[in-house]
N, C-alpha and C. Protein backbone atom coordinates (compact mmCIF):
# COMPACT_ATOMS: atom_id res chain seq x y z
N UNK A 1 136.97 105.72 113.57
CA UNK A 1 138.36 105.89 113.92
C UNK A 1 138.43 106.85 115.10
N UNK A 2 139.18 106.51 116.07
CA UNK A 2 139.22 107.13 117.44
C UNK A 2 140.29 108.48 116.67
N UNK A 3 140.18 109.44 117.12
CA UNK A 3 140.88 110.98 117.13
C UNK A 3 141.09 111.52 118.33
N UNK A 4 142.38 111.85 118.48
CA UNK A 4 142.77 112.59 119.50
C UNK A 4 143.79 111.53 120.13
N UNK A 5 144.33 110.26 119.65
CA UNK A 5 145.33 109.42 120.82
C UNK A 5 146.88 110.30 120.47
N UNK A 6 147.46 110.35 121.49
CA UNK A 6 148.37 110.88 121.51
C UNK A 6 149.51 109.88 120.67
N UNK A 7 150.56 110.26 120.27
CA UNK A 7 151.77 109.79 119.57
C UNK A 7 152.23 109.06 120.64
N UNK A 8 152.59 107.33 120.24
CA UNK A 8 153.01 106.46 121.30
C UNK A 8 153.19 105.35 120.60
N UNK A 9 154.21 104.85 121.05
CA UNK A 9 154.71 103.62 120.74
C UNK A 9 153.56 102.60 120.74
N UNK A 10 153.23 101.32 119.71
CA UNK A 10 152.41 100.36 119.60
C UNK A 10 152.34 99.57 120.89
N UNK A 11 150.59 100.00 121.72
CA UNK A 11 150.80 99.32 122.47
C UNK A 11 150.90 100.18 123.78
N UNK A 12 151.25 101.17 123.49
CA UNK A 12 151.17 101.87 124.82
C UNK A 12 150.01 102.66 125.03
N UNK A 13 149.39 103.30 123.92
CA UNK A 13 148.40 104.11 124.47
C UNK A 13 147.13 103.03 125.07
N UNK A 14 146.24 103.06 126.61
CA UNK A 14 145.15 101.99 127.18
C UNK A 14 144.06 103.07 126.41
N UNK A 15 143.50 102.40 125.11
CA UNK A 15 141.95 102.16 124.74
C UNK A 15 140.79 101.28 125.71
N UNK A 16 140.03 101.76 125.95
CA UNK A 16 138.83 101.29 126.56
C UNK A 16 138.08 101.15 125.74
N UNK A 17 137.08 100.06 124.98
CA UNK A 17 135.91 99.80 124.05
C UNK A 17 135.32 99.08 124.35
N UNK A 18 134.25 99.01 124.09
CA UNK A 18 132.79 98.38 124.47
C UNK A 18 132.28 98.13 123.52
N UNK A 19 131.37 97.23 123.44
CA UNK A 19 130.52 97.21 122.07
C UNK A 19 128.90 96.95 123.00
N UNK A 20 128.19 97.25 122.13
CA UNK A 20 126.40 97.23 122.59
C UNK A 20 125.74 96.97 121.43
N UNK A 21 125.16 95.72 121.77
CA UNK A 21 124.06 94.99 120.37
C UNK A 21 122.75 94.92 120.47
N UNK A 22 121.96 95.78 120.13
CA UNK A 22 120.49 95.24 120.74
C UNK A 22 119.32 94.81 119.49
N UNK A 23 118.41 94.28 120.45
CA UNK A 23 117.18 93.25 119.92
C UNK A 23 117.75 93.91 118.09
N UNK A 24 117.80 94.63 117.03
CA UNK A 24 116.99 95.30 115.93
C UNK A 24 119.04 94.84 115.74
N UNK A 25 119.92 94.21 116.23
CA UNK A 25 121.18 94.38 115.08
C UNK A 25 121.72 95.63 115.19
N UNK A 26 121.67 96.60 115.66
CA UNK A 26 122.51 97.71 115.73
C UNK A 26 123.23 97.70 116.82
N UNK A 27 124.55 98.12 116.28
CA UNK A 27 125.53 97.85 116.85
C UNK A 27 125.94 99.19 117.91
N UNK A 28 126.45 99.69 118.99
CA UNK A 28 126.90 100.67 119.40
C UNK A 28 128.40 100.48 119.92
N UNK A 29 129.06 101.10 119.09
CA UNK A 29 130.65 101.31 119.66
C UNK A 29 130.87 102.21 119.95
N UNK A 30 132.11 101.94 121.78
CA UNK A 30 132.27 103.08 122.56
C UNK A 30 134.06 103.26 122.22
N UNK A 31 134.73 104.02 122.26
CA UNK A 31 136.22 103.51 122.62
C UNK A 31 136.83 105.03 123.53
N UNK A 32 137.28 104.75 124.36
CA UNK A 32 137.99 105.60 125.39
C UNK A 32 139.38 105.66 125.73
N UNK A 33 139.66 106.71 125.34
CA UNK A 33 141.47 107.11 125.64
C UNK A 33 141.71 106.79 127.12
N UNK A 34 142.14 105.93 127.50
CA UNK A 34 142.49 106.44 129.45
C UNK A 34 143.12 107.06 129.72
N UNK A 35 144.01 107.41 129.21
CA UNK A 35 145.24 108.71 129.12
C UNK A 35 144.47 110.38 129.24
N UNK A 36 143.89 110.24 128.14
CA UNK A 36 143.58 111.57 127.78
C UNK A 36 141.72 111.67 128.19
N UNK A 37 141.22 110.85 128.23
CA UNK A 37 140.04 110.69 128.73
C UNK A 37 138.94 111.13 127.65
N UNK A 38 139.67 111.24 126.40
CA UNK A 38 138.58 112.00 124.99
C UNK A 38 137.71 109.69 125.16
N UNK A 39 136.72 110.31 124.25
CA UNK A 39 135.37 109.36 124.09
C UNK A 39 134.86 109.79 122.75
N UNK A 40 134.80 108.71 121.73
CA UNK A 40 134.32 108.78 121.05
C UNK A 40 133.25 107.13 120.99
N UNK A 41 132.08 107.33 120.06
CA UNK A 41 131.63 106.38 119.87
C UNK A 41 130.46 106.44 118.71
N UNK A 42 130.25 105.03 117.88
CA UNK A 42 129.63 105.16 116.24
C UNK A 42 128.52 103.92 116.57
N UNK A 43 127.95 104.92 115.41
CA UNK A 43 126.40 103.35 115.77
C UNK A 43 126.47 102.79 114.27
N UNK A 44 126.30 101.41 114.29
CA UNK A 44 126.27 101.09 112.90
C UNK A 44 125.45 99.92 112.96
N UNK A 45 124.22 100.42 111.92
CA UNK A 45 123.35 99.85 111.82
C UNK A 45 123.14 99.04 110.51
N UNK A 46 122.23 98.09 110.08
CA UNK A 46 122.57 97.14 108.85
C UNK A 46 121.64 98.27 107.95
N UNK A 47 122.22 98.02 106.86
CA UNK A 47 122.13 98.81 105.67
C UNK A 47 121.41 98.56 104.74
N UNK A 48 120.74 97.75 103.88
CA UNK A 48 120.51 97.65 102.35
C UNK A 48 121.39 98.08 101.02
N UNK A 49 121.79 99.39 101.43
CA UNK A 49 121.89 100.26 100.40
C UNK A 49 120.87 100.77 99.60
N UNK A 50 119.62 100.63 99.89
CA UNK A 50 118.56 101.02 99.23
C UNK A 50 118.24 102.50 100.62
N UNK A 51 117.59 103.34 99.95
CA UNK A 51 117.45 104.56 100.42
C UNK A 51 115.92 104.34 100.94
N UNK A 52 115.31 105.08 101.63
CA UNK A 52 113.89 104.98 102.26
C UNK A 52 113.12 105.35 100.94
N UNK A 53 113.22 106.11 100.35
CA UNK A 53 112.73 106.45 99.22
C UNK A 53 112.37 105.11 98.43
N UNK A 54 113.32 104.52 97.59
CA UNK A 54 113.82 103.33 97.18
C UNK A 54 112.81 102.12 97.65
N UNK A 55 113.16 102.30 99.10
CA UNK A 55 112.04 100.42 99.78
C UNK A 55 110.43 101.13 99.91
N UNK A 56 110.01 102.64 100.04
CA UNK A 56 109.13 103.01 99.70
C UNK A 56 108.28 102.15 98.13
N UNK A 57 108.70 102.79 97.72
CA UNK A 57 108.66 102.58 96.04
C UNK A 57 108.84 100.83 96.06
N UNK A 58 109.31 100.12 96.31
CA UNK A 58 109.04 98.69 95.87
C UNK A 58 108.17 98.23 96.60
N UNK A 59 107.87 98.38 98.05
CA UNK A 59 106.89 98.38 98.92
C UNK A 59 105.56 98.50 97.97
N UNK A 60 105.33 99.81 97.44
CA UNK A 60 104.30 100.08 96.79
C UNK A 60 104.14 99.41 95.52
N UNK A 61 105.46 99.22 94.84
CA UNK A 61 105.36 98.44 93.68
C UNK A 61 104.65 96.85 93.82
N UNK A 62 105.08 96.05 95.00
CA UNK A 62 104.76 95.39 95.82
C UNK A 62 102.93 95.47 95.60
N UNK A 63 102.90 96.25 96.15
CA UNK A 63 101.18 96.21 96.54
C UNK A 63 100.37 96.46 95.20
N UNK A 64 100.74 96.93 94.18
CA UNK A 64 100.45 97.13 93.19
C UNK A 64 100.30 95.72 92.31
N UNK A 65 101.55 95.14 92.19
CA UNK A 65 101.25 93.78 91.56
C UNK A 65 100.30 92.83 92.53
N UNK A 66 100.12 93.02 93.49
CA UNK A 66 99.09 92.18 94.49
C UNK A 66 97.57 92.00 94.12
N UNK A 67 97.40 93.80 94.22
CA UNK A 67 96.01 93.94 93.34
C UNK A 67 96.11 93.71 92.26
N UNK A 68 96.97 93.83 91.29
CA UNK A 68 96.94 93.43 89.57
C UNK A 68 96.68 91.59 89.72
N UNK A 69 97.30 91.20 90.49
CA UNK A 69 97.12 89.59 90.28
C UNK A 69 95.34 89.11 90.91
N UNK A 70 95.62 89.62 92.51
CA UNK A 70 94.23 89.77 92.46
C UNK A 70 93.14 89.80 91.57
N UNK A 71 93.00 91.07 90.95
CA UNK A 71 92.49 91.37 89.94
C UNK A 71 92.00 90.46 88.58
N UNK A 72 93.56 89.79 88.16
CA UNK A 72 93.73 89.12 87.22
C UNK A 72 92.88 87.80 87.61
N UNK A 73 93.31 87.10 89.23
CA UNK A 73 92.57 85.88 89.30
C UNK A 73 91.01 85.81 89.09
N UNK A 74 90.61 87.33 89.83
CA UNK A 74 89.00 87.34 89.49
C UNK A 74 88.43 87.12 88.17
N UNK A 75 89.35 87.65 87.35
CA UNK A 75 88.90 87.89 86.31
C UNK A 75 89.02 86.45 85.45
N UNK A 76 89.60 85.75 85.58
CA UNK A 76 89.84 84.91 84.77
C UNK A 76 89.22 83.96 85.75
N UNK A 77 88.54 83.80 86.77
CA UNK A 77 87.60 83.22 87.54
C UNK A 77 86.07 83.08 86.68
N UNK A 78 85.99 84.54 86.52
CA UNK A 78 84.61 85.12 86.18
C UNK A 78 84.17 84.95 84.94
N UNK A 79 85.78 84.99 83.89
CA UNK A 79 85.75 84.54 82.89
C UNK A 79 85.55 83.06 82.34
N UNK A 80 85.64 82.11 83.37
CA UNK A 80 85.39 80.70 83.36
C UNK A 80 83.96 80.26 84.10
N UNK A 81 83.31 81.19 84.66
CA UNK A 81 82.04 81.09 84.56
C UNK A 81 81.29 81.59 83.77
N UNK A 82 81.92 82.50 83.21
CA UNK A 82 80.47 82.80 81.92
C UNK A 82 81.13 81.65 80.64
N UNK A 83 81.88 81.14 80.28
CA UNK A 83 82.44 80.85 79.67
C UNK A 83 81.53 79.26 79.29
N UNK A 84 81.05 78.66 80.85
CA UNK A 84 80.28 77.47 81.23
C UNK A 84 79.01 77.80 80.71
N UNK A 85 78.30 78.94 81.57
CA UNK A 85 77.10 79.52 80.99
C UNK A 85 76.75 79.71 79.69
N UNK A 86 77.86 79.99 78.82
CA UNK A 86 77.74 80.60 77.56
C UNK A 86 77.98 78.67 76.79
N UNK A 87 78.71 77.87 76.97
CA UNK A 87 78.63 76.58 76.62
C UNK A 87 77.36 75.73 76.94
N UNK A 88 77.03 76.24 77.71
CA UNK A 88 75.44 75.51 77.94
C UNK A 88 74.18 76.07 76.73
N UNK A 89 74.48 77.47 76.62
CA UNK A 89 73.96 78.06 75.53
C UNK A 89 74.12 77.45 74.23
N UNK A 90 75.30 77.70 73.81
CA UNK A 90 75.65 76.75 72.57
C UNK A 90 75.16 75.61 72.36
N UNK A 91 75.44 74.61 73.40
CA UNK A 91 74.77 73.36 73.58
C UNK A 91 73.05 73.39 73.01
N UNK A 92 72.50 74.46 74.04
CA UNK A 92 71.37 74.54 73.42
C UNK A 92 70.38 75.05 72.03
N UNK A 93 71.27 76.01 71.34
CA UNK A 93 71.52 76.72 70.62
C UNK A 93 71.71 75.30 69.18
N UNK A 94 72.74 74.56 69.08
CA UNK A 94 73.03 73.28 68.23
C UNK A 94 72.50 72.32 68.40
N UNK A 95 71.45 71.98 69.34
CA UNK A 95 70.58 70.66 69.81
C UNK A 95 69.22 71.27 69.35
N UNK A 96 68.97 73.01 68.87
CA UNK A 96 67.55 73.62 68.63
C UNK A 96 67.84 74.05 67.56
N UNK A 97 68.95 74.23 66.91
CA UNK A 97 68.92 75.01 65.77
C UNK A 97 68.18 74.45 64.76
N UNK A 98 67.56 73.27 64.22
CA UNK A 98 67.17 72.87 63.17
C UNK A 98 65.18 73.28 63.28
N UNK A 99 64.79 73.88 64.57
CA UNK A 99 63.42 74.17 64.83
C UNK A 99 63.65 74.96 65.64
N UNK A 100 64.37 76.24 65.16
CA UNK A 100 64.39 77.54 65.80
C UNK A 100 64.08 78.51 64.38
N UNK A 101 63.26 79.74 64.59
CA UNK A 101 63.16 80.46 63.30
C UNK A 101 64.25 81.48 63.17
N UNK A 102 64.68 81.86 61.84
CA UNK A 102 65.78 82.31 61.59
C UNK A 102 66.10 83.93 62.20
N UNK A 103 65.00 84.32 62.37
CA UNK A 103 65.20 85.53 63.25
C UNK A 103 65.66 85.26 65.15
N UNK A 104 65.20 84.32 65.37
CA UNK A 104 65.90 83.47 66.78
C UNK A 104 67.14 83.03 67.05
N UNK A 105 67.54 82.45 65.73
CA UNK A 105 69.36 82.12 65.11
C UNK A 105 69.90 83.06 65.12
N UNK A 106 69.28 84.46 64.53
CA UNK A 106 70.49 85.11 64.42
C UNK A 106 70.52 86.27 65.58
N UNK A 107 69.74 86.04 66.81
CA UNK A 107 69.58 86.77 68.04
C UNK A 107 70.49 85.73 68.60
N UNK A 108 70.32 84.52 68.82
CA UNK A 108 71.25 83.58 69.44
C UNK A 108 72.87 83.84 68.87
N UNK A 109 73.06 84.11 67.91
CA UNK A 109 74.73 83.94 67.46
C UNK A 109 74.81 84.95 67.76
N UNK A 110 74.29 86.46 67.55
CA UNK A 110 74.60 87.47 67.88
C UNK A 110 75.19 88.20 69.28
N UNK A 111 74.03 86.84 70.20
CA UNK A 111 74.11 87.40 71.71
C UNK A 111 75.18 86.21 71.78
N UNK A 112 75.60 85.48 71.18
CA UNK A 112 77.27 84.46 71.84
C UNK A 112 77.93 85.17 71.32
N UNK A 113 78.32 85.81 70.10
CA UNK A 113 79.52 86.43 69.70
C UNK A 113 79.86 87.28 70.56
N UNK A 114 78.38 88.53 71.24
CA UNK A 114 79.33 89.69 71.97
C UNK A 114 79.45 88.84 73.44
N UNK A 115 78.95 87.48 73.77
CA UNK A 115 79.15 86.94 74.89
C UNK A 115 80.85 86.54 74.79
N UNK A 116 81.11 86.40 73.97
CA UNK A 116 82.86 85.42 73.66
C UNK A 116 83.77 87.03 73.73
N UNK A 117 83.08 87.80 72.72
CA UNK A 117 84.32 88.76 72.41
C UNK A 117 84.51 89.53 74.06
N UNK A 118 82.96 89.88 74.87
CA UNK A 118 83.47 90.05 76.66
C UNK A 118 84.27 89.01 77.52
N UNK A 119 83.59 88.08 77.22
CA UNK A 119 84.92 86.61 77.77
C UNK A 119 86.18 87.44 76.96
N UNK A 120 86.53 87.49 76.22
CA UNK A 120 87.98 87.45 75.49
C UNK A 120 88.95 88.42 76.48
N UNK A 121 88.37 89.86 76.50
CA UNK A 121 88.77 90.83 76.89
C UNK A 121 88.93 91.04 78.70
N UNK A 122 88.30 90.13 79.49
CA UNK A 122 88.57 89.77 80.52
C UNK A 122 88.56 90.99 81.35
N UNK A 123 87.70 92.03 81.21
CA UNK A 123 87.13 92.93 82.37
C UNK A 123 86.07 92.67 83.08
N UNK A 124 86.95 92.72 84.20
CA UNK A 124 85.98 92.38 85.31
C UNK A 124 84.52 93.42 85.55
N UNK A 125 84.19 94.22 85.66
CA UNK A 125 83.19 94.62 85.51
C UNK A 125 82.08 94.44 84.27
N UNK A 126 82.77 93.94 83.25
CA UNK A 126 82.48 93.33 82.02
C UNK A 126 81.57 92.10 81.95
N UNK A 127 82.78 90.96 82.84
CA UNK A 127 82.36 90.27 82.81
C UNK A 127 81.39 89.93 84.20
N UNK A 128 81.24 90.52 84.76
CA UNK A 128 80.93 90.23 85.94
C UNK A 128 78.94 90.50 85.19
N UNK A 129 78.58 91.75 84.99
CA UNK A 129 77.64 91.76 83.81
C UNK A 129 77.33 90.70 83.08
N UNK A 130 77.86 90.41 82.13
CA UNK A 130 77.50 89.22 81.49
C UNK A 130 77.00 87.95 81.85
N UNK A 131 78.13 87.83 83.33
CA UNK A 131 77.20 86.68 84.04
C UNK A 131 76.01 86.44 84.40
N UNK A 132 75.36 87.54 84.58
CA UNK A 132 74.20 88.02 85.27
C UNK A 132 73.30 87.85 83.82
N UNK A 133 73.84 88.45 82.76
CA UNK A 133 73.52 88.40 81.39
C UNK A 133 72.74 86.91 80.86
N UNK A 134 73.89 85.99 81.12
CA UNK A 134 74.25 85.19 80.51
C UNK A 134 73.32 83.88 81.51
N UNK A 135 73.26 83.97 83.19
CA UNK A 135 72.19 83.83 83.64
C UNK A 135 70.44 83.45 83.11
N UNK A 136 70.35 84.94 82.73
CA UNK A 136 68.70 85.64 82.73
C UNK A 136 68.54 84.94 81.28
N UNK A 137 69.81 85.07 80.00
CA UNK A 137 69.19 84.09 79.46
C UNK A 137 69.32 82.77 79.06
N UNK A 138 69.72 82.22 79.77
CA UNK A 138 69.34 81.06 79.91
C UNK A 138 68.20 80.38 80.92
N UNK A 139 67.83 81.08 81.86
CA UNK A 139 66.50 81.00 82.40
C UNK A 139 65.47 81.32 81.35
N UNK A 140 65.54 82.36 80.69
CA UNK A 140 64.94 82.23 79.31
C UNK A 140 64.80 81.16 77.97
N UNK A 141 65.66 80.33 78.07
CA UNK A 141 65.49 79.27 77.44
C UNK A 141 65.13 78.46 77.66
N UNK A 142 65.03 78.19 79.06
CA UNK A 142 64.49 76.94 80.26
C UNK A 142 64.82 76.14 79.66
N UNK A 143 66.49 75.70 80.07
CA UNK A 143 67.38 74.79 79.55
C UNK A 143 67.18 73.83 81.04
């Protein structure tokens, strides 16, 4: 709001205004008394209503679920390769079980159970281990 126009009939006092828009949307308004020669002028720029603080914080919230999904895809990547590895086991494990000795059976179920319950739990450093695990033995079985 311009301040300072003198008391005058509608229409009589000459305002001078300008407006200035550049590249980023902000607006610059000039307006000038010709009479009295006062100048005022307001910049108004687009808003959100979110505070810097505010787009900080979702920004980061932002980047946070990025790596969590990230994260998540590896994992459930890694988890579907040991998952193969560990089915090839089984496979071999139920095609040998009837001429395997019982101390061999129960090293075999033992090493799939904690192979399933690390699949289950889906840590990546977990599972990423196991693969390597789960690998070596089955080169050990020379499947």
């Amino acid at each position: 709001m311009l301040e300072g126009i003198r008391l005058a009939n509608a229409g009589e006092p000459e305002i001078e205004v300008s407006f200035h828009i550049d590249a980023n949307g902000i607006v610059q308004v000039s307006a000038k008394d010709l009479d009295t020669g006062k100048e005022q002028s307001i910049r108004v720029t687009m808003s959100s209503g979110l505070s810097e603080d505010e787009i900080e914080s979702m920004k980061s919230n932002a980047q946070a679920m990025e790596v969590k999904l990230k994260d998540e895809e590896e994992s459930e990547a890694m988890a579907q390769k040991n998952e193969l590895l560990l089915h090839k086991i089984r496979k071999y494990y139920l095609d040998k079980k009837a001429t395997l000795a019982p101390e061999e059976i129960q090293k075999m179920e033992t090493f799939m159970d904690h192979a399933n319950a690390v699949i289950q739990q889906k840590q990546i450093d977990e599972l990423k281990d196991l693969y390597v695990k789960l690998n070596d033995y089955l080169k050990n079985l020379k499947v």
